[in-house]
N, C-alpha and C. Protein backbone atom coordinates (compact mmCIF):
# COMPACT_ATOMS: atom_id res chain seq x y z
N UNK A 1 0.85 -1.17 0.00
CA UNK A 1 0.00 0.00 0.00
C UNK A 1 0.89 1.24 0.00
N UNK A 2 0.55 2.22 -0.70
CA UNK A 2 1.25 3.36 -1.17
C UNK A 2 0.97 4.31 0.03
N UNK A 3 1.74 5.77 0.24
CA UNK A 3 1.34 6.21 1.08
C UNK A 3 -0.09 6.98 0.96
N UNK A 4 -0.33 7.41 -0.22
CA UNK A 4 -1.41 7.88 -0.29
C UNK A 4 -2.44 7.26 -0.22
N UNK A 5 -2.56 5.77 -0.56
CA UNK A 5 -3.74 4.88 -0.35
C UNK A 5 -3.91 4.36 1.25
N UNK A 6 -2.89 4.32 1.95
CA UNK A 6 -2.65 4.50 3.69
C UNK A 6 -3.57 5.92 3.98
N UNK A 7 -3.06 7.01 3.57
CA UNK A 7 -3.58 7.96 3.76
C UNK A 7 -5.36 8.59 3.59
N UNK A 8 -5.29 7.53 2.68
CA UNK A 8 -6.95 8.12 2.16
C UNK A 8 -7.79 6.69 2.79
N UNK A 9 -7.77 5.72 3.20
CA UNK A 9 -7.91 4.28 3.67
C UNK A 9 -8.65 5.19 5.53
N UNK A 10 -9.91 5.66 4.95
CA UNK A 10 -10.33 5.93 6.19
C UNK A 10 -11.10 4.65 6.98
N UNK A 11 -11.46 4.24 7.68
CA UNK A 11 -12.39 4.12 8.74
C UNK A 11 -13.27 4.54 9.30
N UNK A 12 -14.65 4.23 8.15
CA UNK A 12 -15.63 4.88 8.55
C UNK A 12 -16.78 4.04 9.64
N UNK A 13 -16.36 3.00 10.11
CA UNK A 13 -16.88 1.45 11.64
C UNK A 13 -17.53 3.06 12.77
N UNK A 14 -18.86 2.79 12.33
CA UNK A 14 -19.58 3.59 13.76
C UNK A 14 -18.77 3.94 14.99
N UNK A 15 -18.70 4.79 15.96
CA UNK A 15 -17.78 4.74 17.07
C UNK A 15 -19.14 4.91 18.01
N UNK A 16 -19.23 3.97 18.60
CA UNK A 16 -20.48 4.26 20.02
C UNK A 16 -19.45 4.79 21.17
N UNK A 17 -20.00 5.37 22.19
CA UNK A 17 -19.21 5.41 23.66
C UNK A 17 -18.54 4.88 23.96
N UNK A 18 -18.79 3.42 24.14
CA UNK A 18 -17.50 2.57 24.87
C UNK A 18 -16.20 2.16 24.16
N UNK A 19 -16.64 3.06 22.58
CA UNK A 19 -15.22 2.59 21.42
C UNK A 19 -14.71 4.03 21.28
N UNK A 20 -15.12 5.15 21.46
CA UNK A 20 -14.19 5.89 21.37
C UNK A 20 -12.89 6.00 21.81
N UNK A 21 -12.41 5.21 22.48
CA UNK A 21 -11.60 5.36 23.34
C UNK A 21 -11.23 4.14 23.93
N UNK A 22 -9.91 3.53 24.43
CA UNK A 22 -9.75 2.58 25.10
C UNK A 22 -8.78 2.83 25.83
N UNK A 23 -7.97 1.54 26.92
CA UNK A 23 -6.73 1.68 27.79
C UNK A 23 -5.74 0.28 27.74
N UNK A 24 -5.16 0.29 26.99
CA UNK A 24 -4.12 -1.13 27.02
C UNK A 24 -3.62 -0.50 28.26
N UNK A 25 -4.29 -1.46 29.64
CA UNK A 25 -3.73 -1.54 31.23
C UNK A 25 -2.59 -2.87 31.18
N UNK A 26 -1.35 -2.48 31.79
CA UNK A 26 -0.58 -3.60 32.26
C UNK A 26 -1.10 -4.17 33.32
N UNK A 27 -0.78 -5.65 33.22
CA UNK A 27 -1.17 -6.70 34.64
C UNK A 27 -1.23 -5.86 36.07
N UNK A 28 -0.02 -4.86 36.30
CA UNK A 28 0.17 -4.40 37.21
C UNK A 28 0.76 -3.07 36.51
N UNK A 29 0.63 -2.01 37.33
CA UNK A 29 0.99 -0.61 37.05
C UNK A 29 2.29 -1.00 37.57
N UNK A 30 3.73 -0.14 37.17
CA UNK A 30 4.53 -0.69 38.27
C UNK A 30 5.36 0.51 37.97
N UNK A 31 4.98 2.14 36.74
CA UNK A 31 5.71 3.27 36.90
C UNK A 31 4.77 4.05 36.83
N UNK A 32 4.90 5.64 37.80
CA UNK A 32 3.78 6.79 38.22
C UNK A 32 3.40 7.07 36.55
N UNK A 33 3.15 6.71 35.70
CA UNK A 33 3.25 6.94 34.07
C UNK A 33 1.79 6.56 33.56
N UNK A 34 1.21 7.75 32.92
CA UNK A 34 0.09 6.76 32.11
C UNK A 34 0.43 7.71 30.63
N UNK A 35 0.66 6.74 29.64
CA UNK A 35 0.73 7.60 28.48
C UNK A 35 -0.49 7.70 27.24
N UNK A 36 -0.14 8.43 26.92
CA UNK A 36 -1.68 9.29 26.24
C UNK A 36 -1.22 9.25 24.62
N UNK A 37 -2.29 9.15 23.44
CA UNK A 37 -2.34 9.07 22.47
C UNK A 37 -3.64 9.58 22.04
N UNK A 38 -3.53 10.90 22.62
CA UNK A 38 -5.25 11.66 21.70
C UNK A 38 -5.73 11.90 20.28
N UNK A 39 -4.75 11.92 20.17
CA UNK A 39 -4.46 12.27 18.67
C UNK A 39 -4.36 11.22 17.54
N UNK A 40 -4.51 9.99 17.34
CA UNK A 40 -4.03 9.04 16.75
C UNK A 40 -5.41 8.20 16.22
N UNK A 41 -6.75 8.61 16.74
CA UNK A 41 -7.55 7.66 16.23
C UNK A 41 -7.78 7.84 14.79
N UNK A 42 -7.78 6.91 14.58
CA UNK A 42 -8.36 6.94 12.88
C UNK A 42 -10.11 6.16 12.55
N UNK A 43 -10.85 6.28 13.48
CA UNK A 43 -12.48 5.92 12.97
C UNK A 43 -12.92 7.05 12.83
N UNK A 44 -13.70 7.58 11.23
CA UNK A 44 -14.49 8.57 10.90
C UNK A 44 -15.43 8.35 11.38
N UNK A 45 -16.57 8.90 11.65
CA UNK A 45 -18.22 8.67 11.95
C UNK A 45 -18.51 8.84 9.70
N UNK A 46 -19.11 8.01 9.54
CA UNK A 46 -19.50 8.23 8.01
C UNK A 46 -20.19 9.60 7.70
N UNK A 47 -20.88 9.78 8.69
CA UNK A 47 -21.50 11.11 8.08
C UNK A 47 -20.62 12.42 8.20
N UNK A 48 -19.97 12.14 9.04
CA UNK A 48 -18.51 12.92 9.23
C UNK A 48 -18.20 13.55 7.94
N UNK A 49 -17.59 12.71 7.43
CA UNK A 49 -16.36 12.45 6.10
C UNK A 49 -17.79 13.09 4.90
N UNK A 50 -18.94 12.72 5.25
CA UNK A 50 -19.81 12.93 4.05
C UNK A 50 -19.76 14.62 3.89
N UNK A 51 -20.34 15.02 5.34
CA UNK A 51 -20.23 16.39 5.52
C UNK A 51 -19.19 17.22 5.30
N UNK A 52 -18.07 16.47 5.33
CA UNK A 52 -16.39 17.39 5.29
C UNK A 52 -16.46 17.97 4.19
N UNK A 53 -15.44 18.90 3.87
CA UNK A 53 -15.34 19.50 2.58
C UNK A 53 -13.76 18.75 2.55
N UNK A 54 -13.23 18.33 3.64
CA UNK A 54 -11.79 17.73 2.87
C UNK A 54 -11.47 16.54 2.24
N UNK A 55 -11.18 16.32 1.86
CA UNK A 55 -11.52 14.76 1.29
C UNK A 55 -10.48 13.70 1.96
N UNK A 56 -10.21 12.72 1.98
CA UNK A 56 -9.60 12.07 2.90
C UNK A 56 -7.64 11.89 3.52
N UNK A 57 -7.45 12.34 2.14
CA UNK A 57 -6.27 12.71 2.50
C UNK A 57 -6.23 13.85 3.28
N UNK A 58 -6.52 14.33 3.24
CA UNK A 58 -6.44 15.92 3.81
C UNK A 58 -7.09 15.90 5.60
N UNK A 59 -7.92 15.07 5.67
CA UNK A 59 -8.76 14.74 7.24
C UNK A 59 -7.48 13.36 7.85
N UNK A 60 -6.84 12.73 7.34
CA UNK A 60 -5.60 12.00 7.59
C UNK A 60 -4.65 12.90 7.60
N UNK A 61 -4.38 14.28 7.51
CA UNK A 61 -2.83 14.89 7.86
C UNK A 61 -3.04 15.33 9.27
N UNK A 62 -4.34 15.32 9.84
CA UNK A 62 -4.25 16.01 11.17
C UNK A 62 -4.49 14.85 12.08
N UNK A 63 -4.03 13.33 11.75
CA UNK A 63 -3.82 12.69 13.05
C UNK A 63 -2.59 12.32 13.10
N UNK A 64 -2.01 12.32 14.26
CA UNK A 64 -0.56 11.99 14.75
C UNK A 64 -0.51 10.30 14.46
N UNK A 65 -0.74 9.87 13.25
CA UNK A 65 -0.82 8.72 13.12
C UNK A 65 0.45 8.00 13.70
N UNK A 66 -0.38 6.46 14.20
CA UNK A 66 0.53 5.52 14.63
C UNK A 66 1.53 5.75 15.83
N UNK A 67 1.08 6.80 16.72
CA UNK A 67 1.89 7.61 17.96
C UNK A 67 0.89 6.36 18.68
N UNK A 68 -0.33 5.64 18.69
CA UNK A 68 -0.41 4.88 19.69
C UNK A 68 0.20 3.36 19.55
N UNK A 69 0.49 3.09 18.34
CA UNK A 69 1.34 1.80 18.02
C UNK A 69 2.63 1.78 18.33
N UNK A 70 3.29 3.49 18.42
CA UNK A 70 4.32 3.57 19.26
C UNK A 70 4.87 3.02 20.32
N UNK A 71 3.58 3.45 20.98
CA UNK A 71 3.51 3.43 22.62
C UNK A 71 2.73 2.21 22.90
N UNK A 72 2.45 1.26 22.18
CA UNK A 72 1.39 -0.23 22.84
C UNK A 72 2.61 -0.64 23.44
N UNK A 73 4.02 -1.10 23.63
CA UNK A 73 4.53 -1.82 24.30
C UNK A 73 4.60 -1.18 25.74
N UNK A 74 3.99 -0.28 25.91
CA UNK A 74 4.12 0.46 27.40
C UNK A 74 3.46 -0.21 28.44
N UNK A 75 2.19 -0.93 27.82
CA UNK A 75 1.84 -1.72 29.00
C UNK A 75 2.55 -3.27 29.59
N UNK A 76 3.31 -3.47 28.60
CA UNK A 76 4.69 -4.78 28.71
C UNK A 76 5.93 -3.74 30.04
N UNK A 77 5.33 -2.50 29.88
CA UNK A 77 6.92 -1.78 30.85
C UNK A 77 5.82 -1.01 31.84
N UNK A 78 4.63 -1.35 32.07
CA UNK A 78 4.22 -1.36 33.58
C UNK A 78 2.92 0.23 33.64
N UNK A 79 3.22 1.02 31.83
CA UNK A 79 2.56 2.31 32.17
C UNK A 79 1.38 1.86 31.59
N UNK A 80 -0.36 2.38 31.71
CA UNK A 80 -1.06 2.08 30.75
C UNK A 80 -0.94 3.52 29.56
N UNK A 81 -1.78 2.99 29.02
CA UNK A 81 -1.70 3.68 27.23
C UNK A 81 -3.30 4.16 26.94
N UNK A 82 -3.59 5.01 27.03
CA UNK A 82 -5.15 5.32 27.01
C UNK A 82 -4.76 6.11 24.93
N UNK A 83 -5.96 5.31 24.48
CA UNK A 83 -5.52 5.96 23.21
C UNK A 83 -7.28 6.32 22.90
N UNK A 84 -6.93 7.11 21.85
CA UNK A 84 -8.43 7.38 21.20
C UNK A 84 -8.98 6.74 19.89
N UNK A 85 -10.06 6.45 19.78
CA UNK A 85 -10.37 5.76 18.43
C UNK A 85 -10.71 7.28 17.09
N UNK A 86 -11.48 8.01 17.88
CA UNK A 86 -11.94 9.38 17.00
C UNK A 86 -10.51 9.73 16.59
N UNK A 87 -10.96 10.55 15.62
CA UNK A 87 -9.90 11.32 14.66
C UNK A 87 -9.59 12.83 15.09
N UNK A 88 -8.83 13.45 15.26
CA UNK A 88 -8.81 14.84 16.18
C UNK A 88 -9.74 16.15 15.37
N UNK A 89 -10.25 15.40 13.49
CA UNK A 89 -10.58 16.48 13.23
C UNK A 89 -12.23 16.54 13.05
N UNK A 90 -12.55 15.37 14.06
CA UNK A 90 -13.85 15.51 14.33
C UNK A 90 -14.16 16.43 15.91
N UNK A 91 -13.01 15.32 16.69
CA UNK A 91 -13.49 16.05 18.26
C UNK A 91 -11.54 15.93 18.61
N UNK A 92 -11.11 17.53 19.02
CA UNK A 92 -10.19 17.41 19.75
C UNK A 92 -10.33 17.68 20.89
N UNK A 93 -9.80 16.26 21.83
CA UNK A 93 -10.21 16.78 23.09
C UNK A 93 -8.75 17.12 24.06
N UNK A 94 -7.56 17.93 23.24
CA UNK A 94 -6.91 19.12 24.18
C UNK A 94 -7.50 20.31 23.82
N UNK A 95 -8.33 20.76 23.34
CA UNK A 95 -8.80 22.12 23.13
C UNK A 95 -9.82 22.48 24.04
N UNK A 96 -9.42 23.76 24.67
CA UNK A 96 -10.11 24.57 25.73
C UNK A 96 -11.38 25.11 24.99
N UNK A 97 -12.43 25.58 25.26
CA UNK A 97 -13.91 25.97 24.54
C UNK A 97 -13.80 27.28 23.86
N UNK A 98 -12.95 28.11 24.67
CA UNK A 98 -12.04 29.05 24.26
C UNK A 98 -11.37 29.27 23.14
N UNK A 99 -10.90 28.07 22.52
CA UNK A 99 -9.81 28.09 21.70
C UNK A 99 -10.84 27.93 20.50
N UNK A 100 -12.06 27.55 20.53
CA UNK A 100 -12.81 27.25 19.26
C UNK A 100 -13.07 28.99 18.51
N UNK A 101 -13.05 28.98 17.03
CA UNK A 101 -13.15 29.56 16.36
C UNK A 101 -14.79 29.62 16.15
N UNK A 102 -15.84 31.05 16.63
CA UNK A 102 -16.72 31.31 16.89
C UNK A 102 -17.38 31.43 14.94
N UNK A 103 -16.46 31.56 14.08
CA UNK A 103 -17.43 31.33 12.63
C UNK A 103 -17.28 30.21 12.43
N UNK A 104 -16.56 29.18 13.26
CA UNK A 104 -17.29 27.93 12.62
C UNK A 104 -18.71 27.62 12.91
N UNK A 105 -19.49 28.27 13.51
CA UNK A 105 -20.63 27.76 14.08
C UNK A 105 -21.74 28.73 13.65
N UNK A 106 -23.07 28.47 13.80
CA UNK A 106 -24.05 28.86 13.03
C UNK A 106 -24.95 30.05 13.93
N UNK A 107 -24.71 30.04 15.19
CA UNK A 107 -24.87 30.37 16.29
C UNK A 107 -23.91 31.01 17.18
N UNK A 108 -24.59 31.68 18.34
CA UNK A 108 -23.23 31.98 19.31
C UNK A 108 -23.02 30.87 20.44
N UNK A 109 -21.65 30.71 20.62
CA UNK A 109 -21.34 30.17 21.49
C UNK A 109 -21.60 30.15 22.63
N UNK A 110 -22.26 28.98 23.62
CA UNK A 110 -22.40 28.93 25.00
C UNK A 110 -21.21 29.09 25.77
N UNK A 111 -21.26 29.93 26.52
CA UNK A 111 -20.07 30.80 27.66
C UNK A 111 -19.43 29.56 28.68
């Protein structure tokens, strides 16, 4: 697979609640460490991608791809690994409410 067919190779598999997100936990915790991968999911919601104006390459440059395949051996070295399934350019969740750009929206923003 080419990079661009990697790149455009979305994942559009429904994400309910309990899949947004998961935690490869080690047997035992055994360093103060939990490492994070927010950024890395790759499941679109389909209607997502329908609605986008970017087309798929372009909604694949804004995930830190493969930063949680990095980090899966962490729970073999004692830290867990909480990763995300969503894609950051549906929901990023380091962004303060603040930081959102008030013309993306159709409405004013709740305070």
């Amino acid at each position: 697979m080419t990079p661009t067919e990697a790149a455009s190779a979305i994942d559009e598999t429904p994400v309910t609640t309990a899949q947004s997100w998961s935690v490869l936990a080690p047997g035992k915790q055994t360093v103060p460490l939990v490492f994070a991968s927010p950024h890395s999911g790759d499941v679109y919601p389909p209607e997502f991608v329908a609605a986008s104006r970017l087309d798929p390459v372009a909604l694949r440059r804004s995930e830190d791809a493969f930063v949680d395949r990095l980090f899966a051996t962490a729970a073999d070295l004692g830290a867990p690994l909480l990763r995300a399934h969503f894609p950051r350019a549906y929901v990023d969740p380091n962004r303060e409410p603040f930081e959102l750009d008030p013309a993306m929206f159709d409405g004013p923003l709740p305070d």
